[in-house]
Each structure stands twice: as structure tokens, then as C-alpha cells.
C-alpha atoms as a PDB file:
ATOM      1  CA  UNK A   1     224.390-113.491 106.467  1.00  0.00           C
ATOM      2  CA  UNK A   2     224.681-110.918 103.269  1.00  0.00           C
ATOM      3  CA  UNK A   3     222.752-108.096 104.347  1.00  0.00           C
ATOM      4  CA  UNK A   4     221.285-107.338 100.880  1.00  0.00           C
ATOM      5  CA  UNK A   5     220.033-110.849 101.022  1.00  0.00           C
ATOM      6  CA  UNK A   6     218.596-110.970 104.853  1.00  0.00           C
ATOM      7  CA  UNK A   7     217.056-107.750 104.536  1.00  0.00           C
ATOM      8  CA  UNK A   8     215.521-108.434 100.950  1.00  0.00           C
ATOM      9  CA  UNK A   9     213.858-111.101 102.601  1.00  0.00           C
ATOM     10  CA  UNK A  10     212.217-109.171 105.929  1.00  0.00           C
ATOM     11  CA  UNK A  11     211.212-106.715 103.063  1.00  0.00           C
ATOM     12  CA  UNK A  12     209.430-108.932 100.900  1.00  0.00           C
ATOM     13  CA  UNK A  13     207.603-110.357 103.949  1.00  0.00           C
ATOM     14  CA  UNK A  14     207.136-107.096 105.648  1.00  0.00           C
ATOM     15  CA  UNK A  15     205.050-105.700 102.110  1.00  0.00           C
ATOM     16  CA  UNK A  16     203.376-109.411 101.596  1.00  0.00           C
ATOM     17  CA  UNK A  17     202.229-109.232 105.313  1.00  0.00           C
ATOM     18  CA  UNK A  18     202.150-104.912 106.153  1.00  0.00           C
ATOM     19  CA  UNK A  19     199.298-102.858 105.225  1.00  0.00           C
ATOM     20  CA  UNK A  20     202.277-100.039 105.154  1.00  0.00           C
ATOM     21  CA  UNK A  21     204.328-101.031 102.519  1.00  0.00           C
ATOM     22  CA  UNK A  22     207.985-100.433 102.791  1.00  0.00           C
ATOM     23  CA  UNK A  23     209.500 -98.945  99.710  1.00  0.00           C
ATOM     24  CA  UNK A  24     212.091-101.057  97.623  1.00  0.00           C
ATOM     25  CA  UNK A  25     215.148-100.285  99.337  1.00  0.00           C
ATOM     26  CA  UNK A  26     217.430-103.222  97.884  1.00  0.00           C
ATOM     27  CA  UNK A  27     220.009-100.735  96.018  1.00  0.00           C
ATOM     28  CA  UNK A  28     220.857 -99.068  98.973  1.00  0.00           C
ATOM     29  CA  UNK A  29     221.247-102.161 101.467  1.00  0.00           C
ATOM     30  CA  UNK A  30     223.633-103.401  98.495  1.00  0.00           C
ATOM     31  CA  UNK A  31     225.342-100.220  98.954  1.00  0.00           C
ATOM     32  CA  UNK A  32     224.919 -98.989 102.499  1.00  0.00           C
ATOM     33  CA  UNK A  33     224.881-102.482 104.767  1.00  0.00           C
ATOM     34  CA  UNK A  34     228.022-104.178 105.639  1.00  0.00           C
ATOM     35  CA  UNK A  35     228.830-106.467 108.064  1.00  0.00           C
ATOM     36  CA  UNK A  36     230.697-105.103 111.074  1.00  0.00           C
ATOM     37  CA  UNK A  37     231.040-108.210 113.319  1.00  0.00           C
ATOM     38  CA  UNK A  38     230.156-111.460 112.728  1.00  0.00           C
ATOM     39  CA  UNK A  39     230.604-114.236 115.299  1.00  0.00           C
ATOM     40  CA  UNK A  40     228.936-117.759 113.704  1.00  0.00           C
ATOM     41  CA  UNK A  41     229.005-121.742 113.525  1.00  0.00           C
ATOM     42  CA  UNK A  42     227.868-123.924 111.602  1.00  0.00           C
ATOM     43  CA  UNK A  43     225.048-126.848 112.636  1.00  0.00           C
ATOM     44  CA  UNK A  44     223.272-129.787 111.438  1.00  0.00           C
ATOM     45  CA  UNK A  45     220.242-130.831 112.375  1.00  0.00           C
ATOM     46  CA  UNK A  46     217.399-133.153 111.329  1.00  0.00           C
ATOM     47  CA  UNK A  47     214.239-131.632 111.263  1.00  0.00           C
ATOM     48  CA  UNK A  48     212.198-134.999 111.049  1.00  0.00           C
ATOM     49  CA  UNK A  49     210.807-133.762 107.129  1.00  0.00           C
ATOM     50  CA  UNK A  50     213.807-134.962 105.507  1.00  0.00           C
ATOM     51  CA  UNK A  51     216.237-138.079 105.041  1.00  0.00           C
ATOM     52  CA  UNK A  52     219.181-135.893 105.479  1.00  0.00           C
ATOM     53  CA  UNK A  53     220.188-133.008 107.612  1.00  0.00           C
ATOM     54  CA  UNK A  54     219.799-129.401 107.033  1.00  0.00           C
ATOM     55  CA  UNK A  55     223.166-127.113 107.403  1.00  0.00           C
ATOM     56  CA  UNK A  56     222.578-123.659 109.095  1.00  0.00           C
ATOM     57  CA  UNK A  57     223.901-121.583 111.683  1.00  0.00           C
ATOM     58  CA  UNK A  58     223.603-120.303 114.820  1.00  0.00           C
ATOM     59  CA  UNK A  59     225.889-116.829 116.541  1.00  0.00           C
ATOM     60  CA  UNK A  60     225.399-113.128 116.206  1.00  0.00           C
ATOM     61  CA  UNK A  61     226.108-110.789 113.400  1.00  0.00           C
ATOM     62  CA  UNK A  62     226.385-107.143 113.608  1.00  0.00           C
ATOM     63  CA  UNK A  63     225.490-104.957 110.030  1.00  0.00           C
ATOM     64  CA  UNK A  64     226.577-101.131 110.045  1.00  0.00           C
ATOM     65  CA  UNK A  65     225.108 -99.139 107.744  1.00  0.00           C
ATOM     66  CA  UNK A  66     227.492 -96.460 105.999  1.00  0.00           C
ATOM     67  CA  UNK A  67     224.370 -93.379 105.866  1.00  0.00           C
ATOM     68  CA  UNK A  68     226.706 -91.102 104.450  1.00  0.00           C
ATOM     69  CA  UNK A  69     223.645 -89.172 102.723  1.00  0.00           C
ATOM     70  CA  UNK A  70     221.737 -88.881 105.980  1.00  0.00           C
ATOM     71  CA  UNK A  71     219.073 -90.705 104.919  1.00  0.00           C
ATOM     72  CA  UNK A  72     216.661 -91.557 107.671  1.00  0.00           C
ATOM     73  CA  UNK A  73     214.126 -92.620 106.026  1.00  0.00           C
ATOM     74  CA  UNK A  74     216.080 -95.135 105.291  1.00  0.00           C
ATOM     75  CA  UNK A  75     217.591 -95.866 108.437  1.00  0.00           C
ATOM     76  CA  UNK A  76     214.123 -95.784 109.774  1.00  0.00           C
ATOM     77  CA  UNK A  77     213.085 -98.407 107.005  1.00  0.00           C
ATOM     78  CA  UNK A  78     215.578-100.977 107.972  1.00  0.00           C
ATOM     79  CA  UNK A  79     215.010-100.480 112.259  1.00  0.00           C
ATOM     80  CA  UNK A  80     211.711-101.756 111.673  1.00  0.00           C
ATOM     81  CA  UNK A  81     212.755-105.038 109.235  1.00  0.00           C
ATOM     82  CA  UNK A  82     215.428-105.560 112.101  1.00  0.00           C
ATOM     83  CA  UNK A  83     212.366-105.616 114.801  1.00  0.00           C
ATOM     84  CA  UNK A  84     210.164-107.557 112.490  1.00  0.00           C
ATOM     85  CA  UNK A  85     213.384-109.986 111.900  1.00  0.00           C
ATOM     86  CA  UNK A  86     212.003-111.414 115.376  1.00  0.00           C
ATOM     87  CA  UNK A  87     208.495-112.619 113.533  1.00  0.00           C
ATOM     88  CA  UNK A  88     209.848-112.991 110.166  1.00  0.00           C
ATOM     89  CA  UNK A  89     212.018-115.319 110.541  1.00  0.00           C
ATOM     90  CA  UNK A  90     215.589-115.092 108.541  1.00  0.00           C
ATOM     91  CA  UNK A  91     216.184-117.471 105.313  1.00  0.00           C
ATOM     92  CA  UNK A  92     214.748-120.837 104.570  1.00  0.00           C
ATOM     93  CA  UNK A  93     212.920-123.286 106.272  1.00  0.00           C
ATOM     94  CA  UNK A  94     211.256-120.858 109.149  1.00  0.00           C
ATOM     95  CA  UNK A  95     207.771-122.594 109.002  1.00  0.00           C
ATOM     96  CA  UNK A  96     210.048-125.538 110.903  1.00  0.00           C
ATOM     97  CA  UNK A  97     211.591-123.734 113.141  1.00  0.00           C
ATOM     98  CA  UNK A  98     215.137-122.791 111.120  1.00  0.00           C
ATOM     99  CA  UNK A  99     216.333-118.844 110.946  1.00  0.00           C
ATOM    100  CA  UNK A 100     215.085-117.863 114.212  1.00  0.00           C
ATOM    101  CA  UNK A 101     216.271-114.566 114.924  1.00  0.00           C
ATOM    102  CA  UNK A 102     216.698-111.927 117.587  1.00  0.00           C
ATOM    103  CA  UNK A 103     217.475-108.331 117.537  1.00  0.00           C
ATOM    104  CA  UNK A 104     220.447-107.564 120.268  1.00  0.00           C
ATOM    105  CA  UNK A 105     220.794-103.958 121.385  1.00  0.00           C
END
């Protein structure tokens, strides 16, 4: 779960779907977001649209984000992609059911 690569994602969808667009933050995610904990497995399962299985996984991960220049606009910015994670859905496949997602508090 890169965070530049989860949160690219909620962006994309949040400014494809949001009629208040969410400036391009990537370059600081790169360069703010880490992960702090990450407790995951791996899974298989068979979705019933394909021969084979499809690899993903299921746990929690926790991202910290290193705001040394106070930015909250930023921080502000990725709060609400972390509450729309819940609709968005998080990497492929989320039209059948894969990268369901829940913010913890």
C-alpha cells in the first residue's frame, strides 16, 4: 500500500467524480506520506470473471504524514481522500468488489 500510489488514486477519482476539485498534491504525498504501521496478508480469491484467481490483501495500514511545513491545506486535502477511501474504493478491480476500504480512527 505505497501511499503516493493509494492516494493518487482517491485523487484522481475524487476530481473525476467532485465538483471541488482537489489540487494535484502527488509531490508532496511522495514526500510527506510514509507508512507507520502496516499489519497485512495476502489472499486469493476467484471472483467468477476470470479462469484464475486474483492476489490481494486484506489487514490495516497506518500512513503518517511528516507536515514539517505546517501545511494544512494539505493535511486537510488528504483527510477527505482518506474519508472518500470508504466510496472510492482502493486499487484495481473495485467495480467487483476488490480494495474495499475503511478508515479506522
Amino acid at each position: 500500500p505505497e501511499p503516493y500510489l493509494v492516494f493518487q488514486g482517491y485523487l484522481r477519482k475524487w476530481n473525476k467524480f467532485s465538483q471541488i476539485p482537489i489540487p494535484d498534491i502527488t509531490e508532496k504525498i511522495k514526500n510527506s506520506v510514509v507508512v507507520y504501521d502496516i499489519k497485512i496478508k495476502t489472499v486469493r480469491i476467484n471472483l467468477g470473471i476470470e479462469k484464475t484467481e486474483s492476489k490481494g490483501f486484506v489487514g490495516t495500514c497506518t500512513y503518517y504524514i511528516n507536515n514539517t511545513n505546517n501545511d494544512e491545506a494539505f493535511v486537510k486535502y488528504l483527510n477527505a481522500l482518506a474519508d472518500f477511501a470508504e466510496f472510492a474504493g482502493t486499487g484495481r478491480k473495485t467495480t467487483y468488489g476488490m480494495g474495499l476500504t475503511k478508515r479506522l480512527r
